[in-house]
N, C-alpha and C. Protein backbone atom coordinates (compact mmCIF):
# COMPACT_ATOMS: atom_id res chain seq x y z
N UNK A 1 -47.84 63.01 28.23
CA UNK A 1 -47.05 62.58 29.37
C UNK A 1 -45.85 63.49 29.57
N UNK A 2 -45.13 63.79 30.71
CA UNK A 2 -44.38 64.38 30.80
C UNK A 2 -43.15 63.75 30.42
N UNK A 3 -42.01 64.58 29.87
CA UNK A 3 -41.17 63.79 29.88
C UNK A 3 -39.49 64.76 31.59
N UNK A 4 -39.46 63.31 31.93
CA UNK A 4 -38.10 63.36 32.62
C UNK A 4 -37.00 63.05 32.17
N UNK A 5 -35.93 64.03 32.65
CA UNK A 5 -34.45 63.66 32.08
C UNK A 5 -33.79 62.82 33.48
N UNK A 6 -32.83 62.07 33.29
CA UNK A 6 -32.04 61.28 34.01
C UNK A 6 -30.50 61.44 34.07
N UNK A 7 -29.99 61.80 34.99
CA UNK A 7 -28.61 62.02 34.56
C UNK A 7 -28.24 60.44 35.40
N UNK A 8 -26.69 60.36 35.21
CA UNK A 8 -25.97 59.34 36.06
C UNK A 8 -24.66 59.55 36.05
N UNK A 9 -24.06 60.12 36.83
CA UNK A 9 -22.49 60.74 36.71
C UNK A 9 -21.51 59.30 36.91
N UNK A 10 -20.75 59.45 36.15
CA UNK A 10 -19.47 58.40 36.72
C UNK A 10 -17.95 59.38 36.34
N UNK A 11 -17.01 58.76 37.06
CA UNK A 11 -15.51 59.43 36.69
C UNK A 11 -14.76 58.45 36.35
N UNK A 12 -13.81 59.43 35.18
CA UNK A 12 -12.38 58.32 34.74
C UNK A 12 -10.85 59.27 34.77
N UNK A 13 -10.62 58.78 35.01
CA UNK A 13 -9.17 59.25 35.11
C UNK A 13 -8.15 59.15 33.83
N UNK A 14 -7.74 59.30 32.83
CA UNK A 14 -7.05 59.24 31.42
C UNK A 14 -5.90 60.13 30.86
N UNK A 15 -5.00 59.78 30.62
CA UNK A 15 -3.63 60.46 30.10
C UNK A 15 -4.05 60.42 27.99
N UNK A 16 -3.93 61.96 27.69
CA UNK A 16 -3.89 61.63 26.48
C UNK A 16 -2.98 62.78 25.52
N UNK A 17 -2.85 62.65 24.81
CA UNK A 17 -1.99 63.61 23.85
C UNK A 17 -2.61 64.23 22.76
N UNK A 18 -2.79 65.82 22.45
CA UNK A 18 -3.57 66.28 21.54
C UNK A 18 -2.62 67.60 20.48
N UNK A 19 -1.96 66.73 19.75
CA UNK A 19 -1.30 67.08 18.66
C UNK A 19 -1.57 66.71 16.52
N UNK A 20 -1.01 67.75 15.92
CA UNK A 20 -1.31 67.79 14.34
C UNK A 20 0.06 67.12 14.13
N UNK A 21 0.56 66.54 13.45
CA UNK A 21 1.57 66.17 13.65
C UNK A 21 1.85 66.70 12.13
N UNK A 22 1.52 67.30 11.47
CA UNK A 22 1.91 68.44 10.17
C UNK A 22 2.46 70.01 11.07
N UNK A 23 2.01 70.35 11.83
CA UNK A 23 2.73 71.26 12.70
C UNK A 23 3.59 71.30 13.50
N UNK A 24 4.36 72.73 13.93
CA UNK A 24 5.47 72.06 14.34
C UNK A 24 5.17 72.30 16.27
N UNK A 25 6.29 71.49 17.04
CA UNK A 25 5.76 71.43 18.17
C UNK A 25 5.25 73.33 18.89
N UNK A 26 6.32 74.47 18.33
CA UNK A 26 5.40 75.76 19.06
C UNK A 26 3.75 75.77 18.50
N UNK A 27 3.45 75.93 17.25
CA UNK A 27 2.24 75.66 17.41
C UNK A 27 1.39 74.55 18.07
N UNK A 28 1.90 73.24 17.98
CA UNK A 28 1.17 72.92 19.13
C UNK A 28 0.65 72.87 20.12
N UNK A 29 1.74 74.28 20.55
CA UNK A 29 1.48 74.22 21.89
C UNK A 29 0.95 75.48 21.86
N UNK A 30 0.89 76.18 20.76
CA UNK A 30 -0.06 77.39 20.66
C UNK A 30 -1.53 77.08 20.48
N UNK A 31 -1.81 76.10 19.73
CA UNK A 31 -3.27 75.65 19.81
C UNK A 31 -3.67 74.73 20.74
N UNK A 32 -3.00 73.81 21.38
CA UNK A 32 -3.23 72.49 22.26
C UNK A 32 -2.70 72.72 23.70
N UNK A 33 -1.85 74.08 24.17
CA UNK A 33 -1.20 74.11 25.29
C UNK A 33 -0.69 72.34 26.00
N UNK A 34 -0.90 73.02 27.02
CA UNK A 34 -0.50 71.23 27.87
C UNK A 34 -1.00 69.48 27.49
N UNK A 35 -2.09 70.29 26.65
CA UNK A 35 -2.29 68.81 25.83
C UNK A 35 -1.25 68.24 24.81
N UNK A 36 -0.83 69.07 24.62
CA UNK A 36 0.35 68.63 23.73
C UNK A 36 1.61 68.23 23.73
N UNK A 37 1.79 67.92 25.20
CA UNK A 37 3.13 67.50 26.14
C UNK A 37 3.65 65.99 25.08
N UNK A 38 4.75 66.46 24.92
CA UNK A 38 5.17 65.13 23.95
C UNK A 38 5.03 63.86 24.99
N UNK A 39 5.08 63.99 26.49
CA UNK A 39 4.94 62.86 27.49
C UNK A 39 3.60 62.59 28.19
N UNK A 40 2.27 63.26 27.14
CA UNK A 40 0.92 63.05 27.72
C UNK A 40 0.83 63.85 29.04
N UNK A 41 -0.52 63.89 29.16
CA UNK A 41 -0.72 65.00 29.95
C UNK A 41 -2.64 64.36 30.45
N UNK A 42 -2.36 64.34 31.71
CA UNK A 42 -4.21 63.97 32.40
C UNK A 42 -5.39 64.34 32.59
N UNK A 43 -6.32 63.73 32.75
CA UNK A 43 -7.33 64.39 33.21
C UNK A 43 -8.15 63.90 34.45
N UNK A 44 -8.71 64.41 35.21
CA UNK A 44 -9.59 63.57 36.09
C UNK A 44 -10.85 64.21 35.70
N UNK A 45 -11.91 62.81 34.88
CA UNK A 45 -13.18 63.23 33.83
C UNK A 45 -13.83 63.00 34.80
N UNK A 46 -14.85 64.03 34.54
CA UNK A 46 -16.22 63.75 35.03
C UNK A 46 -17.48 63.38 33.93
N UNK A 47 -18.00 62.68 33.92
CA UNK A 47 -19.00 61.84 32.77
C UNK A 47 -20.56 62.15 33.19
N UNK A 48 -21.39 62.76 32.62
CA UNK A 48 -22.57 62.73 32.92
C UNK A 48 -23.31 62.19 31.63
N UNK A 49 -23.90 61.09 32.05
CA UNK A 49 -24.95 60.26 31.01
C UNK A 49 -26.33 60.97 30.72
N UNK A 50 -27.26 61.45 30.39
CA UNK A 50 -28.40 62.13 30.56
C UNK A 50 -29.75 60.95 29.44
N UNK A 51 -30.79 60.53 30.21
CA UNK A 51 -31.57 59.80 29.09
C UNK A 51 -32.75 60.32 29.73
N UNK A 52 -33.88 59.96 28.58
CA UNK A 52 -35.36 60.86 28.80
C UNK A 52 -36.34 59.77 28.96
N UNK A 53 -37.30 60.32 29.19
CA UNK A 53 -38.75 59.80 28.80
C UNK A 53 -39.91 59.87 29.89
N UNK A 54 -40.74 59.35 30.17
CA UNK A 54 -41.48 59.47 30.86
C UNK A 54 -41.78 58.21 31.76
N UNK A 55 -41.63 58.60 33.47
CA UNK A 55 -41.82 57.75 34.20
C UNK A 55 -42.42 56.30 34.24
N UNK A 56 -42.46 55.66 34.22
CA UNK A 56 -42.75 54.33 34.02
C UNK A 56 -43.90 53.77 34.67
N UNK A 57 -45.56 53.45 34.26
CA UNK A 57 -46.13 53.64 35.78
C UNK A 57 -45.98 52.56 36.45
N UNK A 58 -45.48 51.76 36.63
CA UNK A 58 -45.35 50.27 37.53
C UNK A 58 -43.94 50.98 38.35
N UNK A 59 -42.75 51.89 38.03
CA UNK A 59 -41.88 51.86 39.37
C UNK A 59 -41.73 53.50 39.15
N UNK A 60 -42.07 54.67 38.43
CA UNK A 60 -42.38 55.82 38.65
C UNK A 60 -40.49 55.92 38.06
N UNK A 61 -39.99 55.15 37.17
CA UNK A 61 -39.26 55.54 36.94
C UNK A 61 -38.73 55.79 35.36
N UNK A 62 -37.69 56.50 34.82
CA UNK A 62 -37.48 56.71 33.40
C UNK A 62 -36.97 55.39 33.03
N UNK A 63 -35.58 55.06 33.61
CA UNK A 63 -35.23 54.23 33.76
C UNK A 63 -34.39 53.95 35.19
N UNK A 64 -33.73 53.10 35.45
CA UNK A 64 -33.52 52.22 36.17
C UNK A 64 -31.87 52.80 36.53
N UNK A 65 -31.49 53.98 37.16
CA UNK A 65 -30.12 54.65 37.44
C UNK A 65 -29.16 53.59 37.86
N UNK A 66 -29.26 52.30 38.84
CA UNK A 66 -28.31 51.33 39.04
C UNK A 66 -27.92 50.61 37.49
N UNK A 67 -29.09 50.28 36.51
CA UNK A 67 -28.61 49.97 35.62
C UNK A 67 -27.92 50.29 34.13
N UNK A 68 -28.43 52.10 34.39
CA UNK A 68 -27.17 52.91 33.83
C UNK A 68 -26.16 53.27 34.14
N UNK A 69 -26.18 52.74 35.19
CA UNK A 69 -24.42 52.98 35.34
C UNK A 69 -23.62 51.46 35.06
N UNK A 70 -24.62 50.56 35.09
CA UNK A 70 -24.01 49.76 34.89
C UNK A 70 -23.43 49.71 33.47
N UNK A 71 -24.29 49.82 32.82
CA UNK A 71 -24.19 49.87 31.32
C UNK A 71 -22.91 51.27 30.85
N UNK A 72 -22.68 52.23 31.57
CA UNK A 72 -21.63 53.06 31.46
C UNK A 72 -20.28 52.37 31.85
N UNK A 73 -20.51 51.84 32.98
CA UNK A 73 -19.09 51.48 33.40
C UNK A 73 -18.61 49.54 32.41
N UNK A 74 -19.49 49.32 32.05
CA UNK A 74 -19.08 48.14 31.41
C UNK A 74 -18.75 48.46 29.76
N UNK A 75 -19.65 49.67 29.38
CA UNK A 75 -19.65 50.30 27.83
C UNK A 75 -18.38 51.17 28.14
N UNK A 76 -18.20 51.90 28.48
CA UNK A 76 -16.81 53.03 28.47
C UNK A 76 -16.23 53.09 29.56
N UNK A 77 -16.19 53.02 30.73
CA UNK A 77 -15.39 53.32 31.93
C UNK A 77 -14.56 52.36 32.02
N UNK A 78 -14.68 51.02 31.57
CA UNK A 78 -13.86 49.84 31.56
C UNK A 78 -12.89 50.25 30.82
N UNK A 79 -12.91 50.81 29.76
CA UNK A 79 -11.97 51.59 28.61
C UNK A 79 -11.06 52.56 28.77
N UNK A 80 -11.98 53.45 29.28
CA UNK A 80 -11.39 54.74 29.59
C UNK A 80 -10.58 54.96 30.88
N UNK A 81 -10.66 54.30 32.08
CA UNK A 81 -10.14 54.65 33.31
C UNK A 81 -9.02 54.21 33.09
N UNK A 82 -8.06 55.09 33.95
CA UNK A 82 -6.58 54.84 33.99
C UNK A 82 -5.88 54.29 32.50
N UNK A 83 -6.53 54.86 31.35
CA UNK A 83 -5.67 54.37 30.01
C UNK A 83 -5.01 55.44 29.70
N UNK A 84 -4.48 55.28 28.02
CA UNK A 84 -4.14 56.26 27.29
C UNK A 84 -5.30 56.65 26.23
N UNK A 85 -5.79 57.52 26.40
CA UNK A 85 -6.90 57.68 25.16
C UNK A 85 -6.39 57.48 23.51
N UNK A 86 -4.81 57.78 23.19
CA UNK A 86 -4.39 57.68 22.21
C UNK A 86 -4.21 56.23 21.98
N UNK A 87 -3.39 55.23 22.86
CA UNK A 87 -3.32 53.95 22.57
C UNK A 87 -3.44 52.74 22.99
N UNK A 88 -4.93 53.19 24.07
CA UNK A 88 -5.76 52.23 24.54
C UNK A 88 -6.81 52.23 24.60
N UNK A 89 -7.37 52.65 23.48
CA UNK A 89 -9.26 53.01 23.10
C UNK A 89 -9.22 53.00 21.95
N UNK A 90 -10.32 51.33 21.59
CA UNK A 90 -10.44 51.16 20.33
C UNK A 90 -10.97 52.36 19.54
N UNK A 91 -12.55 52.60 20.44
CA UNK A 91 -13.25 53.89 19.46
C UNK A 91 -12.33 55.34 19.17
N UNK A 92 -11.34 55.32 19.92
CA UNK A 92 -11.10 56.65 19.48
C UNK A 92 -9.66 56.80 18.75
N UNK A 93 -8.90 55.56 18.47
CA UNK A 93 -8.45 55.09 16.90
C UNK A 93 -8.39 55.92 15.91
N UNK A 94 -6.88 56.53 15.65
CA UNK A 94 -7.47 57.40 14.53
C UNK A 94 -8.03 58.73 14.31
N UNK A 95 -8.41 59.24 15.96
CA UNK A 95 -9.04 60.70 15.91
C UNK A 95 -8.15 61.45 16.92
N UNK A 96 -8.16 62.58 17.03
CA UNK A 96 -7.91 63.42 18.06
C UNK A 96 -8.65 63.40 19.32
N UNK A 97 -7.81 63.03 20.39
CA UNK A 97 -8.32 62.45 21.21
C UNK A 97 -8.96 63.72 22.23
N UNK A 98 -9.31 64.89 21.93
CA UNK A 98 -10.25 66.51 22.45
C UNK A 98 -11.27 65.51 22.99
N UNK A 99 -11.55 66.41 24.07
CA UNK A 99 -12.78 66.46 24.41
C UNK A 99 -14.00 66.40 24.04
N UNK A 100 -13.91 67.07 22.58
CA UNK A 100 -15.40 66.66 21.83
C UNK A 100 -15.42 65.28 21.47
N UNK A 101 -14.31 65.16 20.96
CA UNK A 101 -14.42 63.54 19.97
C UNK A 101 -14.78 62.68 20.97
N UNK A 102 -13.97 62.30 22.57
CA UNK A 102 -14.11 61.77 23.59
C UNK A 102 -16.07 61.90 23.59
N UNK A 103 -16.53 62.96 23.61
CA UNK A 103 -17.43 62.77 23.99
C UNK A 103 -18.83 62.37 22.64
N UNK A 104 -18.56 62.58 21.82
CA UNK A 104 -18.71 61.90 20.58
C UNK A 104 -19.09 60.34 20.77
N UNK A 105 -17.55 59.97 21.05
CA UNK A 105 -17.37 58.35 20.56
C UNK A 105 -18.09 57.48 22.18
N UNK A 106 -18.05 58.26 23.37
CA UNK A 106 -18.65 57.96 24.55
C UNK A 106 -20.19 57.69 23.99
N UNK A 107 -21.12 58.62 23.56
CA UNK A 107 -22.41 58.72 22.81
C UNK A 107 -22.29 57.21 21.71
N UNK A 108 -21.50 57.12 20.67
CA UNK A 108 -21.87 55.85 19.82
C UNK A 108 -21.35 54.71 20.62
N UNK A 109 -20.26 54.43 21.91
CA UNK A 109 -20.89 53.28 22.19
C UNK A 109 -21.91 52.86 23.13
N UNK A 110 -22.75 54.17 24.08
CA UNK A 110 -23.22 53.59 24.85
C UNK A 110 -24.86 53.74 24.21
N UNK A 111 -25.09 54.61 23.21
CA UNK A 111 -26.45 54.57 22.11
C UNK A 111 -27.12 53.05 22.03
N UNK A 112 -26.13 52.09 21.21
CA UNK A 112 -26.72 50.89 20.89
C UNK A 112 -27.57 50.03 21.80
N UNK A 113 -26.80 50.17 23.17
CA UNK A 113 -27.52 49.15 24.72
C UNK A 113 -28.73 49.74 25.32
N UNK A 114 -28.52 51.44 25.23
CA UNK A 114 -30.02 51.75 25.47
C UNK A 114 -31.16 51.86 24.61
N UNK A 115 -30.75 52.37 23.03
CA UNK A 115 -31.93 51.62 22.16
C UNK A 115 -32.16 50.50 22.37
N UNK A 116 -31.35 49.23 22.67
CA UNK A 116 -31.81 47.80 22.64
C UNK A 116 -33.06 47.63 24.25
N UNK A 117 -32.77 48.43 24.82
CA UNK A 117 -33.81 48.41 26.00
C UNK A 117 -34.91 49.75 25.88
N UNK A 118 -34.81 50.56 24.64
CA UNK A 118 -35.94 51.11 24.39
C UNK A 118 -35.94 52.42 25.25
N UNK A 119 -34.40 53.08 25.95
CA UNK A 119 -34.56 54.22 26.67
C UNK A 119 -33.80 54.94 25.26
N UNK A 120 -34.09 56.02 25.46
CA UNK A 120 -33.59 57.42 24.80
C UNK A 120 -32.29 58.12 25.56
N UNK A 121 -31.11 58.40 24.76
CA UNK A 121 -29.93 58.82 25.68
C UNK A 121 -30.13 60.15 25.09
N UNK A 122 -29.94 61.03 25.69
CA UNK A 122 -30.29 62.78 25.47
C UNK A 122 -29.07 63.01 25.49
N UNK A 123 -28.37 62.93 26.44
CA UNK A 123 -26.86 63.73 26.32
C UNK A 123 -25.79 63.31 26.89
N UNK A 124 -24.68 63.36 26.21
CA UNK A 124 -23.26 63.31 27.23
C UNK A 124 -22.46 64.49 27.48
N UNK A 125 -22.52 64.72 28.88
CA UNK A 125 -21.76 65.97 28.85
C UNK A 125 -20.67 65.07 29.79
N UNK A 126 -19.37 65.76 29.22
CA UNK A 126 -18.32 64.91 29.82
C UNK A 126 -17.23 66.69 30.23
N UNK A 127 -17.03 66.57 31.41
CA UNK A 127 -16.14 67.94 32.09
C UNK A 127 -14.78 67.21 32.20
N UNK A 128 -13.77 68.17 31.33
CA UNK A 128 -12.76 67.84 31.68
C UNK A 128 -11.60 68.51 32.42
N UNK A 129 -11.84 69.55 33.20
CA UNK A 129 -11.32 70.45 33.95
C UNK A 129 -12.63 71.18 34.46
N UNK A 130 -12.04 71.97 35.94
CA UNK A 130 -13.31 72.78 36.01
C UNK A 130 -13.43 73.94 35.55
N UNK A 131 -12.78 73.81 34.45
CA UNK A 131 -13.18 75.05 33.07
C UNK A 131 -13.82 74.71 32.12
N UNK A 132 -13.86 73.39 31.80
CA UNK A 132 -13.85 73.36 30.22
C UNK A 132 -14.75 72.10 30.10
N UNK A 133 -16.09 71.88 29.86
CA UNK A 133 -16.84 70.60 29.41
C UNK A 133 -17.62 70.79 28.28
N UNK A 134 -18.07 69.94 27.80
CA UNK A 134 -18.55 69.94 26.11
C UNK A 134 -19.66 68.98 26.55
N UNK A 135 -20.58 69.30 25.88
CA UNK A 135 -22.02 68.49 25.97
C UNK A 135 -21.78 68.15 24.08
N UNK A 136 -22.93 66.97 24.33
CA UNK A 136 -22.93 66.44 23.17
C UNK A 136 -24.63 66.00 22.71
N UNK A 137 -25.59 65.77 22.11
CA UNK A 137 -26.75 65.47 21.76
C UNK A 137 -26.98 64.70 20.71
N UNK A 138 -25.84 64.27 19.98
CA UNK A 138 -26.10 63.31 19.24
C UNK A 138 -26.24 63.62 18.03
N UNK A 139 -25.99 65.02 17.77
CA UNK A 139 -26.46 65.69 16.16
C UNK A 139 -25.42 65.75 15.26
């Protein structure tokens, strides 16, 4: 069978701060530039969900795109929009709140709801400027 990929884009909007706090603030801002604004600093995210498999033959579909997004915006977008990634997101507690980890911890919570319905999530690629996005696969 062939297999199809599925994307489903959603956006969040998030203020976060990306500092070592063993260093001193010039290096911070030598490794973290504007992320490292002692007064937070934004993003306007772009989120792409990606899941696989092969069309379904009763609706010719992988899965069901109205109900991945649903499952995005109730799993992470509820979270993530208009917060602080540092101290208003349980999953990301504790980590550096980069772009990878973001897209990391996006992958373990929305994994569990689509194994429980038996789809396969392939990837999160989450863009956080139009320079700079990080894909993720789960490895």
């Amino acid at each position: 069978m062939a297999t199809v990929y599925l994307t489903r884009i959603e956006h969040f909007n998030a203020a976060h701060k990306v500092s070592n706090d063993a260093w001193s603030d010039e290096q911070n801002f030598e490794v973290f530039g504007k992320c490292a604004n002692k007064n937070w600093h934004g993003h306007n995210y772009e989120l792409h969900v990606t899941v696989k498999g092969a069309p379904a033959p009763d609706s010719g579909f992988v899965f069901n795109a109205k109900t991945l997004g649903v499952i995005i915006k109730d799993t992470v977008i509820e979270k993530l929009d208009h917060s602080n990634l540092n101290l208003d997101v349980d999953f990301l507690r504790g980590k550096y709140t980069s772009a990878e980890n973001l897209a990391i911890g996006i992958w373990d919570e929305i994994k569990p709801h689509l194994d429980a319905l038996g789809v396969q999530l392939h990837c999160i690629k989450l863009i956080e400027t139009r320079h700079i996005y990080v894909e993720y696969y789960g490895e």
